[in-house]
ModelCIF file with pLDDT and N, C-alpha, C, O atoms, coordinates in Angstrom:
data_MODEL
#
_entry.id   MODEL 
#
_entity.id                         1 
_entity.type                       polymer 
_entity.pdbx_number_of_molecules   1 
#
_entity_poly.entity_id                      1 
_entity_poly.type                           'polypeptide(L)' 
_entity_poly.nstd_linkage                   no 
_entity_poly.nstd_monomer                   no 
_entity_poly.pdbx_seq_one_letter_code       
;(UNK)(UNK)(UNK)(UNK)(UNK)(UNK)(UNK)(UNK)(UNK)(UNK)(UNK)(UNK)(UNK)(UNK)(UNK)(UNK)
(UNK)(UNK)(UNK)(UNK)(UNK)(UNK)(UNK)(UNK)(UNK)(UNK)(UNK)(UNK)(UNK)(UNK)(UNK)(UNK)
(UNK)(UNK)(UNK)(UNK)(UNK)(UNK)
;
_entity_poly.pdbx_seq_one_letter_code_can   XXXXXXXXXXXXXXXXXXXXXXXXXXXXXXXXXXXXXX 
_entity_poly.pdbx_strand_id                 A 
#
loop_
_entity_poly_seq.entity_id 
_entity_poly_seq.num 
_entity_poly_seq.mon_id 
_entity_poly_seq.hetero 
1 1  UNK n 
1 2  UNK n 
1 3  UNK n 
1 4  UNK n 
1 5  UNK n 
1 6  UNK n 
1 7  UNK n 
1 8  UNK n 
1 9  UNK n 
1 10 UNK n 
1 11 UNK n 
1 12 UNK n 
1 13 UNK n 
1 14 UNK n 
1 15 UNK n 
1 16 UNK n 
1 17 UNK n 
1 18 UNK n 
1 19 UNK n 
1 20 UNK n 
1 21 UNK n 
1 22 UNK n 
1 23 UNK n 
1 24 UNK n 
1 25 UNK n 
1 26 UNK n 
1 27 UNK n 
1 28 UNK n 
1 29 UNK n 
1 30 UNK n 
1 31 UNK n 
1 32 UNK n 
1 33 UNK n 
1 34 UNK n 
1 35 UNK n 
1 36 UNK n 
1 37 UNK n 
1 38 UNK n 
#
_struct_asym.id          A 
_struct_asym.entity_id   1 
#
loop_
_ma_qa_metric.id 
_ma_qa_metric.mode 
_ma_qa_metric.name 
_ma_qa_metric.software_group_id 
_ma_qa_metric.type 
1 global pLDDT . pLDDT 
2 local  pLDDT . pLDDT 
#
_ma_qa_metric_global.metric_id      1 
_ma_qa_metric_global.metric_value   94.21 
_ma_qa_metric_global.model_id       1 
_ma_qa_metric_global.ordinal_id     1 
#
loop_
_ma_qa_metric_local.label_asym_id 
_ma_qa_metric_local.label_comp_id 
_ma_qa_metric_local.label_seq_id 
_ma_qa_metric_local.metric_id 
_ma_qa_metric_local.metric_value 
_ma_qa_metric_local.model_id 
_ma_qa_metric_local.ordinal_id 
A UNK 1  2 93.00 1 1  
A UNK 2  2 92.00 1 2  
A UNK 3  2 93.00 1 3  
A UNK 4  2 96.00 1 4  
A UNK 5  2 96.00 1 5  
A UNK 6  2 96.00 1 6  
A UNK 7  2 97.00 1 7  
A UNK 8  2 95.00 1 8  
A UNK 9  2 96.00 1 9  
A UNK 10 2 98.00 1 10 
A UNK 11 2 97.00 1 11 
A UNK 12 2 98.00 1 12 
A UNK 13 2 98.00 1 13 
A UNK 14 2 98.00 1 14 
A UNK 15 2 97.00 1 15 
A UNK 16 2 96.00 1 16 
A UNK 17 2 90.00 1 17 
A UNK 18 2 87.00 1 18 
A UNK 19 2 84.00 1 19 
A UNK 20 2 79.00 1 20 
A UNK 21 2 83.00 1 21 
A UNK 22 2 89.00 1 22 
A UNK 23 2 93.00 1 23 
A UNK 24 2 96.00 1 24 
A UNK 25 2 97.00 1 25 
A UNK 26 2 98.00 1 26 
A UNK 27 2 98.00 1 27 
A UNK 28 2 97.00 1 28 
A UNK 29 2 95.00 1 29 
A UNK 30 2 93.00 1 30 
A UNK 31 2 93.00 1 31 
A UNK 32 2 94.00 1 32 
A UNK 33 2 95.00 1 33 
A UNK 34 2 97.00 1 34 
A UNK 35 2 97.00 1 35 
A UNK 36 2 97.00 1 36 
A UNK 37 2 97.00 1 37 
A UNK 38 2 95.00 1 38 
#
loop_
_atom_site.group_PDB 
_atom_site.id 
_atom_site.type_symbol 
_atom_site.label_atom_id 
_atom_site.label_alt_id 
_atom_site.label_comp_id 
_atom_site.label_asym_id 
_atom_site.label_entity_id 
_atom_site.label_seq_id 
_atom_site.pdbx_PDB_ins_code 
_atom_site.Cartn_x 
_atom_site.Cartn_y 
_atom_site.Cartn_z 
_atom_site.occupancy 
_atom_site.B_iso_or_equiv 
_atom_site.pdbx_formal_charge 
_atom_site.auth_seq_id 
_atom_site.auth_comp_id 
_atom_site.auth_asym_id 
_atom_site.auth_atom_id 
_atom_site.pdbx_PDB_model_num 
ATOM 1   N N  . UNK A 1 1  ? -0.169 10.163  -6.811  1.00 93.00 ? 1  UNK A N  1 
ATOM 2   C CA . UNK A 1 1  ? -1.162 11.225  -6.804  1.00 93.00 ? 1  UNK A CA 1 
ATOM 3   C C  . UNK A 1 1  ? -0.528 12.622  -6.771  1.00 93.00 ? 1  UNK A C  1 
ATOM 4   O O  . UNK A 1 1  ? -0.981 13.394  -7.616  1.00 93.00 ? 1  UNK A O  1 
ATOM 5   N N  . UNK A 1 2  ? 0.658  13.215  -5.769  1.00 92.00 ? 2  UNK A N  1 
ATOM 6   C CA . UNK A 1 2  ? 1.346  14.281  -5.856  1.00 92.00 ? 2  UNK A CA 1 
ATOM 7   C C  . UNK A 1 2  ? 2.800  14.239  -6.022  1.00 92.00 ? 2  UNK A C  1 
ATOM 8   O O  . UNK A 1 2  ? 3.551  15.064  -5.501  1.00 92.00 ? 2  UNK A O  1 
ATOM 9   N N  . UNK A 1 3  ? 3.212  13.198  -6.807  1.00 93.00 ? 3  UNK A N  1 
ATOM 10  C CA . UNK A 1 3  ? 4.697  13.470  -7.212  1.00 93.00 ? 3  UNK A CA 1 
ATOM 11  C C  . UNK A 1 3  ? 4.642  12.354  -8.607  1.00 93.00 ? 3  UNK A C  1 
ATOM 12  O O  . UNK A 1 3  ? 3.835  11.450  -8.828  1.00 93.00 ? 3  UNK A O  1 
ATOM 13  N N  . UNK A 1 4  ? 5.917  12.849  -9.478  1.00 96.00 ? 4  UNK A N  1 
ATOM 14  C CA . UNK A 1 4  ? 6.306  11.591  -10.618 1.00 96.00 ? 4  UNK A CA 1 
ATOM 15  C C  . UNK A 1 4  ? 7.925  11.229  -10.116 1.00 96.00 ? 4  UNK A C  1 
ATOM 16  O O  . UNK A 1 4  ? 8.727  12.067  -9.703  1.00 96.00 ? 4  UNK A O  1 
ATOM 17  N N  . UNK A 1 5  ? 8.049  10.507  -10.191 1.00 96.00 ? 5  UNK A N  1 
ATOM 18  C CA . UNK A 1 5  ? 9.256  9.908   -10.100 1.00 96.00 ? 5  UNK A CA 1 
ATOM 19  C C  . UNK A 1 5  ? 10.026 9.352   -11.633 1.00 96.00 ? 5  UNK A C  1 
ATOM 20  O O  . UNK A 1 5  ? 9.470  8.537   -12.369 1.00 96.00 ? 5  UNK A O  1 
ATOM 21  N N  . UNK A 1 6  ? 11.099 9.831   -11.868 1.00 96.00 ? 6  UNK A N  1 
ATOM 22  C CA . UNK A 1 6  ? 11.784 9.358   -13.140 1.00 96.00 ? 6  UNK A CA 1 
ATOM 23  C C  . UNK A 1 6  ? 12.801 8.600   -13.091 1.00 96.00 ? 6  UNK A C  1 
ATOM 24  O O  . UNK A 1 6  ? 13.453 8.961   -12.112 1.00 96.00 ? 6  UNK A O  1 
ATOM 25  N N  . UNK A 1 7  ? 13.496 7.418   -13.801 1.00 97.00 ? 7  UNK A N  1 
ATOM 26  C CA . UNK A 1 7  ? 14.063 6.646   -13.823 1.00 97.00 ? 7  UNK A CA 1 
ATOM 27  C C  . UNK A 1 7  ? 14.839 6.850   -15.189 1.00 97.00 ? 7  UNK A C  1 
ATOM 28  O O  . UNK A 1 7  ? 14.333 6.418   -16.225 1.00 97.00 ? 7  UNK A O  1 
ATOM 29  N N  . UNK A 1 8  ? 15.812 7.369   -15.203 1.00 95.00 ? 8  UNK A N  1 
ATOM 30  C CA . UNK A 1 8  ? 16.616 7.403   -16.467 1.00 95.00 ? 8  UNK A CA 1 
ATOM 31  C C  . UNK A 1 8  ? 17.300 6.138   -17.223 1.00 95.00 ? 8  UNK A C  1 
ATOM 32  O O  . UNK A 1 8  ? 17.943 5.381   -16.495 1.00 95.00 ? 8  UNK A O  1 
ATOM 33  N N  . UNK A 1 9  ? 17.248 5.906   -18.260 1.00 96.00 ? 9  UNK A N  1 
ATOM 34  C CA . UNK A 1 9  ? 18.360 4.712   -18.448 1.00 96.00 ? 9  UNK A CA 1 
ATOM 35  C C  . UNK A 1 9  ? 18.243 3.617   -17.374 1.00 96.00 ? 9  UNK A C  1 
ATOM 36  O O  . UNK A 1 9  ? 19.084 3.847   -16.505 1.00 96.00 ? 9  UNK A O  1 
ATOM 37  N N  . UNK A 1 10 ? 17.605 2.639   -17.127 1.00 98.00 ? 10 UNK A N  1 
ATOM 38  C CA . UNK A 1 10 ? 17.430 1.808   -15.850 1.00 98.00 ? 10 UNK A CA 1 
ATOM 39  C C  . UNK A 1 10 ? 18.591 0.688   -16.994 1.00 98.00 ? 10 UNK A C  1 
ATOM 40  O O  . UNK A 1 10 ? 18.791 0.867   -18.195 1.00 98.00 ? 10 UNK A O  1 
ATOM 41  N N  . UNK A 1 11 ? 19.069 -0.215  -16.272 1.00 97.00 ? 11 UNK A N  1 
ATOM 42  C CA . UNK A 1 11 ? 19.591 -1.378  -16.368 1.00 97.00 ? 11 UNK A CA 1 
ATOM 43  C C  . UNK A 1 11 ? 18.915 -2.677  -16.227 1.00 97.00 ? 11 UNK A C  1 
ATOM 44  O O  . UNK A 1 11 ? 19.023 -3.532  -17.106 1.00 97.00 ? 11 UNK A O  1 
ATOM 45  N N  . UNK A 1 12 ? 18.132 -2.888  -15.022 1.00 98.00 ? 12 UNK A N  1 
ATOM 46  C CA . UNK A 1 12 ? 17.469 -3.899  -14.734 1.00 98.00 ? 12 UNK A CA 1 
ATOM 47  C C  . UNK A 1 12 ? 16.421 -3.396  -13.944 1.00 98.00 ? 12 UNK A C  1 
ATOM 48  O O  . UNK A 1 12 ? 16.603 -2.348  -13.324 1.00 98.00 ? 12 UNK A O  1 
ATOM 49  N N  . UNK A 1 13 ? 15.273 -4.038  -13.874 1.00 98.00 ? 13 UNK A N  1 
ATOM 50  C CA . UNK A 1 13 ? 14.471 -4.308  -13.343 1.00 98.00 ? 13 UNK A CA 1 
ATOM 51  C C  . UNK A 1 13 ? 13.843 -5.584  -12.963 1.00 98.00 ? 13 UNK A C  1 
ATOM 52  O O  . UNK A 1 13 ? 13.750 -6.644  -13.581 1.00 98.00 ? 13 UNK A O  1 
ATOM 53  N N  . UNK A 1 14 ? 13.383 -5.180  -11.648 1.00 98.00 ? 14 UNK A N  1 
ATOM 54  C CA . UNK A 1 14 ? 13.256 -6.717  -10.969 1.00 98.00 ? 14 UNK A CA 1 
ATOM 55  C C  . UNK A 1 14 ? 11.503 -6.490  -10.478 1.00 98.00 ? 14 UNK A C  1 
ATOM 56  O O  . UNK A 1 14 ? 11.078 -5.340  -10.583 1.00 98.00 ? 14 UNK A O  1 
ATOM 57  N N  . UNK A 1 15 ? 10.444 -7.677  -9.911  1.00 97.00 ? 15 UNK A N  1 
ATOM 58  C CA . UNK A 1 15 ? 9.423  -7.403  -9.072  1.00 97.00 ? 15 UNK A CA 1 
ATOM 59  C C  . UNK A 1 15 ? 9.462  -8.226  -8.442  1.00 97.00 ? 15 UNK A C  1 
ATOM 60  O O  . UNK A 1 15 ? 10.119 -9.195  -8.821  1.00 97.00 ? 15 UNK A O  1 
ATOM 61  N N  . UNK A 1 16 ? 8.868  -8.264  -7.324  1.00 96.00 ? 16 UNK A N  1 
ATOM 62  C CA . UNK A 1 16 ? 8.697  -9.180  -5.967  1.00 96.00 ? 16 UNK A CA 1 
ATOM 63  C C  . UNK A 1 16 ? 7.263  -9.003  -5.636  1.00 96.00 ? 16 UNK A C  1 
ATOM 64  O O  . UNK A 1 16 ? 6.516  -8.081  -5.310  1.00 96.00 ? 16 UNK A O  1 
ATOM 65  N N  . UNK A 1 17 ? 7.190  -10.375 -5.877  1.00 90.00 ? 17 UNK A N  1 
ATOM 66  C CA . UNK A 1 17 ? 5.365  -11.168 -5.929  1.00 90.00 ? 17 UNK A CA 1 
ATOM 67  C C  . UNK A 1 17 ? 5.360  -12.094 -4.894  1.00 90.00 ? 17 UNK A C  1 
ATOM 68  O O  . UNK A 1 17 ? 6.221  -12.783 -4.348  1.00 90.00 ? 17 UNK A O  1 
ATOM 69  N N  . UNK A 1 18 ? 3.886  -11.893 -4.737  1.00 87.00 ? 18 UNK A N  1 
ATOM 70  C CA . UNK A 1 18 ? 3.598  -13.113 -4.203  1.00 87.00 ? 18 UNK A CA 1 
ATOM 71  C C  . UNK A 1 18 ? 1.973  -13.842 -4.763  1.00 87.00 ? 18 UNK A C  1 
ATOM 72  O O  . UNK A 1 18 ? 1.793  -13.817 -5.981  1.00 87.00 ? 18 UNK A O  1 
ATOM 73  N N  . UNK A 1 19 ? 1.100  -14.323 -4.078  1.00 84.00 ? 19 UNK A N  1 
ATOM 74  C CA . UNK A 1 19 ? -0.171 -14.879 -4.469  1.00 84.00 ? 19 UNK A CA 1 
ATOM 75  C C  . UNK A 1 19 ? -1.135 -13.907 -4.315  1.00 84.00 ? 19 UNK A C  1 
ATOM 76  O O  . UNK A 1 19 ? -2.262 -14.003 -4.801  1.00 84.00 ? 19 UNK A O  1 
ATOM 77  N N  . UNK A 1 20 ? -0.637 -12.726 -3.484  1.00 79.00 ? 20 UNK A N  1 
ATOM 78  C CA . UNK A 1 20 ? -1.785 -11.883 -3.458  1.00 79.00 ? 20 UNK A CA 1 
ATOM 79  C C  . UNK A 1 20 ? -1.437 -10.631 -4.657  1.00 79.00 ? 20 UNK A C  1 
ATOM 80  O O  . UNK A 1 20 ? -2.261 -9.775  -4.979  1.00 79.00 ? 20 UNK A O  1 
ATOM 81  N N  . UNK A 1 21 ? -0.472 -10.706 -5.047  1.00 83.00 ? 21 UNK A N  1 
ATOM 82  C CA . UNK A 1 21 ? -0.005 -9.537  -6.116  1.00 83.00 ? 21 UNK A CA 1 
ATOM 83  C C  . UNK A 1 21 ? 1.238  -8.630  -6.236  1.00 83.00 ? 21 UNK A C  1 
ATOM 84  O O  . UNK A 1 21 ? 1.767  -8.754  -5.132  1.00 83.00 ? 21 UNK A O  1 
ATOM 85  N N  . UNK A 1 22 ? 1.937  -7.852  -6.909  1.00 89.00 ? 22 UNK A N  1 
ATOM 86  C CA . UNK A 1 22 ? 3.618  -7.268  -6.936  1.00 89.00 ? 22 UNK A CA 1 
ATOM 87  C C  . UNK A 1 22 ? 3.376  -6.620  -5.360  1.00 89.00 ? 22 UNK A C  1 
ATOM 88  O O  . UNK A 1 22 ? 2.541  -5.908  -4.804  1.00 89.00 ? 22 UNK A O  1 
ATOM 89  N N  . UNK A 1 23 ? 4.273  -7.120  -5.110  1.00 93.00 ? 23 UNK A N  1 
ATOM 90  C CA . UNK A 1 23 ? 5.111  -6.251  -3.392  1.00 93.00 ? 23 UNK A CA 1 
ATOM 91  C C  . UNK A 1 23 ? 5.450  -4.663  -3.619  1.00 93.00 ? 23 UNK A C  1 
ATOM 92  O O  . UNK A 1 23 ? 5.099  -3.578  -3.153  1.00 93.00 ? 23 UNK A O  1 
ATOM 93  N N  . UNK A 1 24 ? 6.439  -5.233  -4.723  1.00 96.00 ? 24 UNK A N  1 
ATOM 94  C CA . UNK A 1 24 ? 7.609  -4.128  -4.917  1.00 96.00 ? 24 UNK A CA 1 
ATOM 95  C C  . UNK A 1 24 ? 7.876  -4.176  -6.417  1.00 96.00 ? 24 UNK A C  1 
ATOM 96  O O  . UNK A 1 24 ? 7.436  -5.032  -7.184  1.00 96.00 ? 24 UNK A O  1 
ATOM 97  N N  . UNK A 1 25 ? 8.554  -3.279  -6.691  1.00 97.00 ? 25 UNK A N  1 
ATOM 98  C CA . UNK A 1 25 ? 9.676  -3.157  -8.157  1.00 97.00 ? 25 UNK A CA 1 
ATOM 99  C C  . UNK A 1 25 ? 10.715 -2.442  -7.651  1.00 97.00 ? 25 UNK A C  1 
ATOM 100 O O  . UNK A 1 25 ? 10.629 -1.459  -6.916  1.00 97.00 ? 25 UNK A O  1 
ATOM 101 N N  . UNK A 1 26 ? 11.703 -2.965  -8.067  1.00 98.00 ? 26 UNK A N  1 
ATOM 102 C CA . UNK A 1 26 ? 13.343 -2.295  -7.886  1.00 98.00 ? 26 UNK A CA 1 
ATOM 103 C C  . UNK A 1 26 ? 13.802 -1.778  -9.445  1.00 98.00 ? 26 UNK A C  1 
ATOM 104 O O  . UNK A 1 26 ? 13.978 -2.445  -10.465 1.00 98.00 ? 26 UNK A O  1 
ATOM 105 N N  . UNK A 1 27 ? 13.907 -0.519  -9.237  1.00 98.00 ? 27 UNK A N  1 
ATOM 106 C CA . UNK A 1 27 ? 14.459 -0.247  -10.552 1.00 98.00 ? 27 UNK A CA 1 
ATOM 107 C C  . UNK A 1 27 ? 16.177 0.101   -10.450 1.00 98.00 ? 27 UNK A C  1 
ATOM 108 O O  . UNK A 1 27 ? 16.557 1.049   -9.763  1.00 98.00 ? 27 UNK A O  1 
ATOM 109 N N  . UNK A 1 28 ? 17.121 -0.744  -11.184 1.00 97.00 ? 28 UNK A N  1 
ATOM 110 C CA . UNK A 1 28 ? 18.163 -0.326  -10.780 1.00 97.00 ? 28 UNK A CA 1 
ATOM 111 C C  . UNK A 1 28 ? 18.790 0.955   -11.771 1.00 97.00 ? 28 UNK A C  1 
ATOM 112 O O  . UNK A 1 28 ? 18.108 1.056   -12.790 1.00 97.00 ? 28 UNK A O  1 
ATOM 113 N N  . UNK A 1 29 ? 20.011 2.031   -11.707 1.00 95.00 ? 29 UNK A N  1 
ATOM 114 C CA . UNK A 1 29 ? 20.249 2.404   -12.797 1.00 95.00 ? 29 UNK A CA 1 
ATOM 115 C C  . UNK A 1 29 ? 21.781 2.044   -13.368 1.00 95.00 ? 29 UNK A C  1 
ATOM 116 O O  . UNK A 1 29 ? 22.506 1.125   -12.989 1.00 95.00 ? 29 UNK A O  1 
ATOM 117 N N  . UNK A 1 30 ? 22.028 2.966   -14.312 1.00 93.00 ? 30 UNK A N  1 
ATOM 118 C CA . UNK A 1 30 ? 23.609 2.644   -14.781 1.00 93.00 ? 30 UNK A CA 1 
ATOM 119 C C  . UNK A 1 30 ? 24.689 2.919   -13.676 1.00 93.00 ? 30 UNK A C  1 
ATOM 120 O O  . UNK A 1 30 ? 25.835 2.567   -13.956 1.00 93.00 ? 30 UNK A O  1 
ATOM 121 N N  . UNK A 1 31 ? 24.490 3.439   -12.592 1.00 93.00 ? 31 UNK A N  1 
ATOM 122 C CA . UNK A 1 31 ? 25.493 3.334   -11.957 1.00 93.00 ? 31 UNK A CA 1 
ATOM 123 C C  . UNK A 1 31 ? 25.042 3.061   -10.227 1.00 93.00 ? 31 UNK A C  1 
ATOM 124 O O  . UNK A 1 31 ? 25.316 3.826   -9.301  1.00 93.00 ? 31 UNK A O  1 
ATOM 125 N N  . UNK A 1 32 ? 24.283 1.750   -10.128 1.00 94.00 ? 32 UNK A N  1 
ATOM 126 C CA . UNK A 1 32 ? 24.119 1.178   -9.426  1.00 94.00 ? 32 UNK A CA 1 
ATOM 127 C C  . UNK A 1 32 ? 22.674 1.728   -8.408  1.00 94.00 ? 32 UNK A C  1 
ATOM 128 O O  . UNK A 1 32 ? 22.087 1.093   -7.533  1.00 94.00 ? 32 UNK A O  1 
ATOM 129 N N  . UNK A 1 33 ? 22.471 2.808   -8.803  1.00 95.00 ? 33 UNK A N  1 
ATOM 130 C CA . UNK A 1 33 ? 21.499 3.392   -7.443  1.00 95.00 ? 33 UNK A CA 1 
ATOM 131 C C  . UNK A 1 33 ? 20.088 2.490   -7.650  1.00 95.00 ? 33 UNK A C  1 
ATOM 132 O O  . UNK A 1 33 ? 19.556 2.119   -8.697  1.00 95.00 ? 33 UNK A O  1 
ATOM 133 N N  . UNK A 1 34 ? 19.794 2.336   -6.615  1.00 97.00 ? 34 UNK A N  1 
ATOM 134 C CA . UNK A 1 34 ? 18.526 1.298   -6.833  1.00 97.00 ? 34 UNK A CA 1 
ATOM 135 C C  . UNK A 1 34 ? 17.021 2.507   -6.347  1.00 97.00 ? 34 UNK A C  1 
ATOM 136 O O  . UNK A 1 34 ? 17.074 3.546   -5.688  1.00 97.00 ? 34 UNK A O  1 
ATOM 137 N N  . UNK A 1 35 ? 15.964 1.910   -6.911  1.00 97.00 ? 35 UNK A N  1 
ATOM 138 C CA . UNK A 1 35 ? 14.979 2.490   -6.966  1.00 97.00 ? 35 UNK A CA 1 
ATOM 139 C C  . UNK A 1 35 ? 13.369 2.004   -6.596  1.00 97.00 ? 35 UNK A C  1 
ATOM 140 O O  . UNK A 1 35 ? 12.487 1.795   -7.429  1.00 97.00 ? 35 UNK A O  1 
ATOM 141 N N  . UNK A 1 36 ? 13.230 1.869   -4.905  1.00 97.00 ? 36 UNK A N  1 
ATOM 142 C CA . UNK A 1 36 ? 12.557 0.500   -4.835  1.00 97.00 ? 36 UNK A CA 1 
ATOM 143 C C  . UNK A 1 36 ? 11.102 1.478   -4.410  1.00 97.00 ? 36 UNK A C  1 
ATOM 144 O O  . UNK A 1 36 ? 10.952 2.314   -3.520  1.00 97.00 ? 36 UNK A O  1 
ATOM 145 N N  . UNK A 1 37 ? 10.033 0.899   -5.590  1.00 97.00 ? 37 UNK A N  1 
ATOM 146 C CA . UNK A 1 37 ? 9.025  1.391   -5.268  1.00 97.00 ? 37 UNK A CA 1 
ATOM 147 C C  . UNK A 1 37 ? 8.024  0.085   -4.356  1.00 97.00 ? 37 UNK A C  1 
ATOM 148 O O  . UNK A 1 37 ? 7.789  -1.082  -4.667  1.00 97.00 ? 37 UNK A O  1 
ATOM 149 N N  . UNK A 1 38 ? 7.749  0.625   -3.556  1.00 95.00 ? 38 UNK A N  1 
ATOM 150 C CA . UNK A 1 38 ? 6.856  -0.486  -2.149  1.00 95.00 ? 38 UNK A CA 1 
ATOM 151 C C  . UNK A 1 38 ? 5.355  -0.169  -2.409  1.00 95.00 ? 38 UNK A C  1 
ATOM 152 O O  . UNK A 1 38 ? 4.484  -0.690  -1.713  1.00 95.00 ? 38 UNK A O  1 
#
């Protein structure tokens, strides 16, 4: 609602589910920094 967040060049991306729906996403980038939206 009051910020964007940018992810340049990601490498991988991952999500973490369960039965009720995504937890999380980890966005990783090219030089390792991870990016975990909750």
């Amino acid at each position: 609602e009051h910020h964007e967040h940018i992810v340049p060049k990601p490498k991988e991306i991952a999500v973490d589910e369960d039965v009720t729906g995504i937890k999380a996403v980890e966005v990783v980038e090219q030089n390792g920094t991870k990016h975990i939206i909750k």
